[in-house]
Protein backbone atom coordinates (compact mmCIF):
# COMPACT_ATOMS: atom_id res chain seq x y z
CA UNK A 1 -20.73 -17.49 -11.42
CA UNK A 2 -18.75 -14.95 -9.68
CA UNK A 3 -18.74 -13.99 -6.35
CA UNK A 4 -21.26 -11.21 -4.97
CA UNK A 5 -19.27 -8.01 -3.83
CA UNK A 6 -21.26 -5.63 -1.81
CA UNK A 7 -20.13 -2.90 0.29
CA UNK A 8 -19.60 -2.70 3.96
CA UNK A 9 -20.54 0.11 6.64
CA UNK A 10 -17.06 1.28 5.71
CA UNK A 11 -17.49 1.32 2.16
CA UNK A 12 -14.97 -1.18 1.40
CA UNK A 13 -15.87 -4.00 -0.93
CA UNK A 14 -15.70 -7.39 0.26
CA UNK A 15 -17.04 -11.10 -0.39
CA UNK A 16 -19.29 -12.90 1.68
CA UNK A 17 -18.40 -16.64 2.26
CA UNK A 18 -21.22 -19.17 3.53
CA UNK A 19 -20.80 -22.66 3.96
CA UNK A 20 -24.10 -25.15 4.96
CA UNK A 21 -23.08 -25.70 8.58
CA UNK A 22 -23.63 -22.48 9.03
CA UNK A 23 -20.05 -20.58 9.40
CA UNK A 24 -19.34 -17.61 7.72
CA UNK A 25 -15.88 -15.47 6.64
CA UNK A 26 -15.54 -12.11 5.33
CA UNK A 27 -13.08 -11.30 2.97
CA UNK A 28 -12.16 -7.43 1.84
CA UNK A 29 -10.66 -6.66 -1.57
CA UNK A 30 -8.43 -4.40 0.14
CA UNK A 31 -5.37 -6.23 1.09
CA UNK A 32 -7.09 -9.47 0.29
CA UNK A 33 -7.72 -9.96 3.84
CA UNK A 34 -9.92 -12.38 6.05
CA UNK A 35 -11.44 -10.01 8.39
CA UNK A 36 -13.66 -11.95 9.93
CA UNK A 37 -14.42 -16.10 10.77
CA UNK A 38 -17.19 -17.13 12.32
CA UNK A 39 -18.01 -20.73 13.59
CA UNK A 40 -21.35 -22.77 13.25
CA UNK A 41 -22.41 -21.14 16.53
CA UNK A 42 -21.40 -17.53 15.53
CA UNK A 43 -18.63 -17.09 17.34
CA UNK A 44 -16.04 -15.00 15.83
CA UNK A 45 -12.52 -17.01 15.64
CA UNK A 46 -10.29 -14.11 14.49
CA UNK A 47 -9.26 -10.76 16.76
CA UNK A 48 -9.80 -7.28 15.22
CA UNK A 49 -8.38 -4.40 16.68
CA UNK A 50 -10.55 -1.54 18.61
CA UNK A 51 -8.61 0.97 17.32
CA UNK A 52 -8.25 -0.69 13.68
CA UNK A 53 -8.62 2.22 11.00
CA UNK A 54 -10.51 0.82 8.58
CA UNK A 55 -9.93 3.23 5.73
CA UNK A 56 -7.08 2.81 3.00
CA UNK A 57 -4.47 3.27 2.67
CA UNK A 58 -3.71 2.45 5.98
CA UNK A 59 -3.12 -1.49 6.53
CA UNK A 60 -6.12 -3.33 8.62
CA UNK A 61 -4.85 -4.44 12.39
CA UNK A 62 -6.71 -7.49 12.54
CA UNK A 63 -8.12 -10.72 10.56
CA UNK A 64 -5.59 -12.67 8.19
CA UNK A 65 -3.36 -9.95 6.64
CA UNK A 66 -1.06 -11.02 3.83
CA UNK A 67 2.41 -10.15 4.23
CA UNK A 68 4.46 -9.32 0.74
CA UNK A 69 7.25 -8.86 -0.46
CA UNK A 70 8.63 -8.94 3.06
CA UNK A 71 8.11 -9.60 6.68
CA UNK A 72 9.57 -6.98 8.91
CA UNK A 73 10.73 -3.72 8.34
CA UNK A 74 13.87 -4.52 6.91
CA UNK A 75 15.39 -2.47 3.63
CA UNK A 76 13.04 0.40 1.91
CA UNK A 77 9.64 -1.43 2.10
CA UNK A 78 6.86 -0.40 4.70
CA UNK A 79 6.41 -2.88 7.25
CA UNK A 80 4.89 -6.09 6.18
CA UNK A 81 5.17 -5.23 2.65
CA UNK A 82 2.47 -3.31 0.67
CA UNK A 83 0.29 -6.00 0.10
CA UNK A 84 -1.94 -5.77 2.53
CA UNK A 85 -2.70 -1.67 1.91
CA UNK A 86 -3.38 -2.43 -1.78
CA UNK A 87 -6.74 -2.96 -3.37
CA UNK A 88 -7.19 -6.38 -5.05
CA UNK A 89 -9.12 -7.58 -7.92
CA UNK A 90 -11.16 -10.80 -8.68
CA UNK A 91 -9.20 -13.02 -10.45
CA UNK A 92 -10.91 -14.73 -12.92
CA UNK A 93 -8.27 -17.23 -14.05
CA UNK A 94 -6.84 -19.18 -10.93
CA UNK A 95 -5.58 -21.89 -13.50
CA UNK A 96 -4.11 -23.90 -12.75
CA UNK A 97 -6.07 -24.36 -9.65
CA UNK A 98 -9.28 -26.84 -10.24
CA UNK A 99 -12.62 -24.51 -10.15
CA UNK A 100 -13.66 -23.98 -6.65
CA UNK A 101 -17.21 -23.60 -5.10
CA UNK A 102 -18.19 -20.22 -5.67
CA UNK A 103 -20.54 -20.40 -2.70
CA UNK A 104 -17.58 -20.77 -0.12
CA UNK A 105 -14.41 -19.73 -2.14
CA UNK A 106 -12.87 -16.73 -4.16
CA UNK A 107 -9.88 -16.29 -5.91
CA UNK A 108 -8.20 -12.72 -5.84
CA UNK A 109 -5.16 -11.26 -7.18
CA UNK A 110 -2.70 -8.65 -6.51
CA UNK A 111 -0.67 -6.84 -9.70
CA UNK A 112 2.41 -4.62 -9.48
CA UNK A 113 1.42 -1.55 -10.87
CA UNK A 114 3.72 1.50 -11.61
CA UNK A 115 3.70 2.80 -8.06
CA UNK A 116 4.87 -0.25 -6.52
CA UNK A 117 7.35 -0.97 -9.30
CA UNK A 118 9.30 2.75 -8.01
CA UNK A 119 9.42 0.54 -4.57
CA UNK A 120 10.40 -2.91 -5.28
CA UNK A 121 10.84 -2.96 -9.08
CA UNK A 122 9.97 -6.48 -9.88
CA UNK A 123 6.71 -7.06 -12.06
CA UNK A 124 4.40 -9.96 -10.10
CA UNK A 125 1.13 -11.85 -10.10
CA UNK A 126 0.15 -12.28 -6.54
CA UNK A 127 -2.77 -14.38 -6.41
CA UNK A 128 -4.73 -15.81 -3.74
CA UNK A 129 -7.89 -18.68 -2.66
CA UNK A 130 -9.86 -18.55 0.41
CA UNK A 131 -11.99 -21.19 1.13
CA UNK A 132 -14.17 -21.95 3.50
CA UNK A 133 -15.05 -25.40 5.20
CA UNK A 134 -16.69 -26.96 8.02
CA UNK A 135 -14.79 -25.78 11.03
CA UNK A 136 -11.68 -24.55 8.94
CA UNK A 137 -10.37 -21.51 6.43
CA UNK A 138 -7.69 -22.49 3.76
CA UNK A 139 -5.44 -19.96 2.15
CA UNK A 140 -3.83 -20.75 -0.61
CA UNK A 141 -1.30 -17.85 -2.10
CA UNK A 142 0.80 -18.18 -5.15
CA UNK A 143 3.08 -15.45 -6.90
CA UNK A 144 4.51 -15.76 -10.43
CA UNK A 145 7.71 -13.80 -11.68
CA UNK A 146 6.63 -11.83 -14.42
CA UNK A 147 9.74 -9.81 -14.91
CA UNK A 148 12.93 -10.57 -17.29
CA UNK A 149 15.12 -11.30 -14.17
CA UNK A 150 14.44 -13.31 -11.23
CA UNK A 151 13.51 -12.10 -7.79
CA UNK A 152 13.67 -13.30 -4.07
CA UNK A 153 10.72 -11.99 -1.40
CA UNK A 154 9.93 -13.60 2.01
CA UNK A 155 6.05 -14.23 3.10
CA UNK A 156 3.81 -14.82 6.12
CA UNK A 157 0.53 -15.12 7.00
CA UNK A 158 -0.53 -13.39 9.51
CA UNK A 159 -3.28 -15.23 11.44
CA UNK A 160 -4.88 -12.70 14.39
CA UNK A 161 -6.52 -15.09 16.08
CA UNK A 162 -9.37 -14.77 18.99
CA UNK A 163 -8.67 -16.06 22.36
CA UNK A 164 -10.19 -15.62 25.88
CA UNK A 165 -7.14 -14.88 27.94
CA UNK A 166 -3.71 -14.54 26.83
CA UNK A 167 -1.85 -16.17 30.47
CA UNK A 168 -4.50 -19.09 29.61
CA UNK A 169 -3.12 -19.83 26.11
CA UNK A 170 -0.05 -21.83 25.09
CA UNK A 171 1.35 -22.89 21.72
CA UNK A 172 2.65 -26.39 20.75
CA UNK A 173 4.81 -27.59 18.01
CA UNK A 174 7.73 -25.47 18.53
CA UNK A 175 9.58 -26.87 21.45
CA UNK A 176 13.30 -28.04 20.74
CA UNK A 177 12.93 -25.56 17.42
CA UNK A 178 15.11 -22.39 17.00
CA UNK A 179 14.42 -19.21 17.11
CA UNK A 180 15.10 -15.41 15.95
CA UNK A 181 13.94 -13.29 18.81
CA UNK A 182 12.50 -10.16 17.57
CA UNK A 183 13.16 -8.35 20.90
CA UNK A 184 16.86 -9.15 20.80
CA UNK A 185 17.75 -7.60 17.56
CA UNK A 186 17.02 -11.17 16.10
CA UNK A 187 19.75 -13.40 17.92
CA UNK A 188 19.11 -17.17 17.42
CA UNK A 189 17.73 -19.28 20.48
CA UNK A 190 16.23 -22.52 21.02
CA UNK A 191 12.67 -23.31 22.43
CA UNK A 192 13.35 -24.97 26.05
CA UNK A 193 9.86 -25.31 27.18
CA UNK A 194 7.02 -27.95 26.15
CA UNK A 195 4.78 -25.06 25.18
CA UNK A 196 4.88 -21.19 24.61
CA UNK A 197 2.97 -19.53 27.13
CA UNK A 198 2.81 -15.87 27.42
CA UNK A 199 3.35 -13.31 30.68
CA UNK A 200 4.54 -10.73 28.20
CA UNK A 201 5.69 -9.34 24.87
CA UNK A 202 6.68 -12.27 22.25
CA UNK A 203 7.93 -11.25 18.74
CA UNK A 204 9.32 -14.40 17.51
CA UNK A 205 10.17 -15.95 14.19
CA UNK A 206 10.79 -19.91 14.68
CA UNK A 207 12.64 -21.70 12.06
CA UNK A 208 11.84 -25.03 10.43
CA UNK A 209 8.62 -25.60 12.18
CA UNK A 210 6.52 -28.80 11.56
CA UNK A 211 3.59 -28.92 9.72
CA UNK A 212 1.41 -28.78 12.25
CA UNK A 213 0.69 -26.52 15.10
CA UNK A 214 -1.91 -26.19 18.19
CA UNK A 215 -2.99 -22.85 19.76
CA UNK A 216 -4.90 -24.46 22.71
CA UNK A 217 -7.23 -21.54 24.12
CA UNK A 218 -7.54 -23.39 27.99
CA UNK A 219 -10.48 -21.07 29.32
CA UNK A 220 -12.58 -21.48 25.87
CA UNK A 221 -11.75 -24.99 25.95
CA UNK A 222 -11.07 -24.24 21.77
CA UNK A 223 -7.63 -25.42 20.02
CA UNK A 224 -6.73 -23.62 16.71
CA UNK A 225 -4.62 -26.29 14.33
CA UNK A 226 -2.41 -24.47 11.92
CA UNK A 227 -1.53 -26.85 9.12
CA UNK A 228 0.50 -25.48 6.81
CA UNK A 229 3.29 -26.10 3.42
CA UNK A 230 5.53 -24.25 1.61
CA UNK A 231 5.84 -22.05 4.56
CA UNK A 232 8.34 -23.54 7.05
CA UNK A 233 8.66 -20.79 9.57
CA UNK A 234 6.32 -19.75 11.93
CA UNK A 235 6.11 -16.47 13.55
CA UNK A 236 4.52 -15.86 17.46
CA UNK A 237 3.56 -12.38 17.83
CA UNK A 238 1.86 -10.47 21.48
CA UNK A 239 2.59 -7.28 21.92
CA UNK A 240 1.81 -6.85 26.17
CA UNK A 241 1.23 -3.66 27.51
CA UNK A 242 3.73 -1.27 26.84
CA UNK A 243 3.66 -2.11 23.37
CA UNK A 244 -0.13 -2.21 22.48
CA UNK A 245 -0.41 1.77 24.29
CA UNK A 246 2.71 2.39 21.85
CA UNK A 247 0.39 1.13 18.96
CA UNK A 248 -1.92 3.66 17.74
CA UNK A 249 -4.27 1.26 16.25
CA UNK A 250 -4.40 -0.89 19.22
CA UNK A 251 -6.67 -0.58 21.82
CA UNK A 252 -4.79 -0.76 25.24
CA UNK A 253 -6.13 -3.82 27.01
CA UNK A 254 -6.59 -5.84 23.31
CA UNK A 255 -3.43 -7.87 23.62
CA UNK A 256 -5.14 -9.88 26.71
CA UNK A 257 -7.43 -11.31 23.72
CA UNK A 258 -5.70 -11.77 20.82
CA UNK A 259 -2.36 -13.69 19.47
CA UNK A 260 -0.53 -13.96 16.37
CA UNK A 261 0.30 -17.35 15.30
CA UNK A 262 1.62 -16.60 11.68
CA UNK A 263 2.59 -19.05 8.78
CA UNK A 264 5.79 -17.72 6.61
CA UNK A 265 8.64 -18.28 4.97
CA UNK A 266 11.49 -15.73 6.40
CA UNK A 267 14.89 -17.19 7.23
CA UNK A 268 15.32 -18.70 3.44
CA UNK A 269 14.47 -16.27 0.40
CA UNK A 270 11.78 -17.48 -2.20
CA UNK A 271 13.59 -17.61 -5.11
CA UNK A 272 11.83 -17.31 -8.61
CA UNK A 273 13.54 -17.21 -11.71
CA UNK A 274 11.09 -15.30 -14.82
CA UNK A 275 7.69 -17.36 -15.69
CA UNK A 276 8.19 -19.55 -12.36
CA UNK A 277 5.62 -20.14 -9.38
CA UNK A 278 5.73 -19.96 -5.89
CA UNK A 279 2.92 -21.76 -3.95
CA UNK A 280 1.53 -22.03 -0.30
CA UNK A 281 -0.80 -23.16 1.85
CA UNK A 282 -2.39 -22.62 5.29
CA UNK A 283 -5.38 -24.30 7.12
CA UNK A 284 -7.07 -22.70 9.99
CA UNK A 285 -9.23 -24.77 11.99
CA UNK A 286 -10.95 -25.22 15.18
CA UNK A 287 -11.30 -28.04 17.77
CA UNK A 288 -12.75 -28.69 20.92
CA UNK A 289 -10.39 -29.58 23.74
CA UNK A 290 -11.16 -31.27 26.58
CA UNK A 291 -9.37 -31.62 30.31
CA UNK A 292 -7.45 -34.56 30.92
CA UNK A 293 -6.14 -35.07 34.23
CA UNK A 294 -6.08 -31.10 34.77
CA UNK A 295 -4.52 -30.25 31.30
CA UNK A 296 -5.73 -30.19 27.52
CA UNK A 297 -3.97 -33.14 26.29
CA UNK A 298 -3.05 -31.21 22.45
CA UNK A 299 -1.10 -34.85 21.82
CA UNK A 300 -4.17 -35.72 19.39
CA UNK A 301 -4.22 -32.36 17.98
CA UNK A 302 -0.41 -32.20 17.50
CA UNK A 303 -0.12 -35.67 15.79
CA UNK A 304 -3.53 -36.94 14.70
């Protein structure tokens, strides 16, 4: 049975996922993006843009976008790749994936067409599952080389999440881990703190990062735990101030409410040679956190 596609207020197609508990995500077939995550209680999870333009081809500031053939703005590409401003299709053989549960899982994919071969002129299959659980979202992307000669791309998922109030959050997993900072035209550090915490713009792209990472939301008393393979980096992204009244679809004060906490692979190529597979995977999902002796104690989060 395939999923049911109906249109939204903006006219854009999307999928409807359900799940018994009572959460709910949204998923558009443009970009193949998460735009929305709601828990058992209705409270959305992911951040969305006031100022996102919801109307193609312009990419989506918001949700989970998908981040391909690159991350950045480096060589010809658009930012980010042109995944995420391209319409996708239901894919109706996700072999060889094991049939999911239609009710709380679709499977899309993502062609190259003629346009994007002028671009980046490498003929692909990007194909993706979102699923939805109790209390968690899993992403699972794949891309095949179907050209005669192989091809390298980098990847991320970029996870917008929700949060109460930025100088209340911190991240943990990273410290002791290296780092390219974004905002010093990428030079190479190393995480000296326990935790990231934010008192303004962070654009960075750690290296070699665990499996595993907690985005504890203190005033919310809500942890986000990333779990994640085949993407080893992980990139930290606020813009502040200056940067969100730079951003035309960003609403000034939004960056006190949202953070990026993004699952990639950036400082190593993906390499595929013709007819081979590339495959990742990401789990989103929520728990609560509660003080202990003045703090969250993230310790079970981090290593449970």
């Amino acid at each position: 049975m395939p999923p049911n596609i109906i249109r939204g207020v903006d006219g854009l197609p999307k999928v409807i996922l359900t799940e018994p508990g009572g959460s709910s995500a949204e998923v558009l077939l443009f970009g193949g993006q998460v735009i929305s995550w709601k828990n058992d209680r209705r409270e959305e999870l992911l951040f969305m843009s006031s100022k996102a333009i919801l109307k193609p081809p312009n990419a989506i500031r918001g949700g989970i976008p998908i981040c391909f053939p690159q991350f950045g703005n480096f060589g010809t590409l658009e930012q980010h790749g042109f995944a995420r401003n391209r319409m996708w299709s239901i894919d109706d053989c996700p072999s060889p994936l094991s049939p999911a549960n239609n009710q709380s899982s679709v499977d899309l994919i993502l062609k190259s067409t003629d346009e994007d071969l002028k671009t980046w002129p490498r003929s692909f299959q990007l194909r993706l599952r979102i699923s939805l659980g109790p209390g968690k979202l899993t992403l699972i992307p794949r891309v095949r080389n179907t050209d005669s000669r192989p091809f390298s791309f980098t990847f991320a998922i970029r996870n917008y999440l929700s949060v109460s109030d930025i100088s209340e959050v911190r991240v943990e997993g990273l410290e002791t881990l290296d780092y390219f900072d974004n905002l010093k035209q990428r030079q190479r550090f190393t995480e000296q703190t326990d935790a990231v915490t934010f008192d303004g713009e962070v654009d960075r792209i750690y290296l070699s990062t665990p499996s595993k990472i907690a985005t504890i939301d203190h005033e919310k008393k809500r942890t986000f735990v990333l779990r994640k393979d085949g993407l080893p980096d992980a990139v930290v992204w606020n813009p502040w101030d200056k940067k969100a009244k730079a951003l035309p679809d960003f609403g000034d004060e939004d960056y006190k409410v949202m953070l990026c906490v993004d699952s990639a692979a950036i400082e190593n190529r993906i390499v595929l040679k013709p007819c081979e597979e590339w495959r990742g995977c990401q789990e989103l999902s929520t728990v609560h956190s509660s003080y202990c002796s003045g703090q969250l104690d993230p310790w079970k989060v981090i290593h449970g």
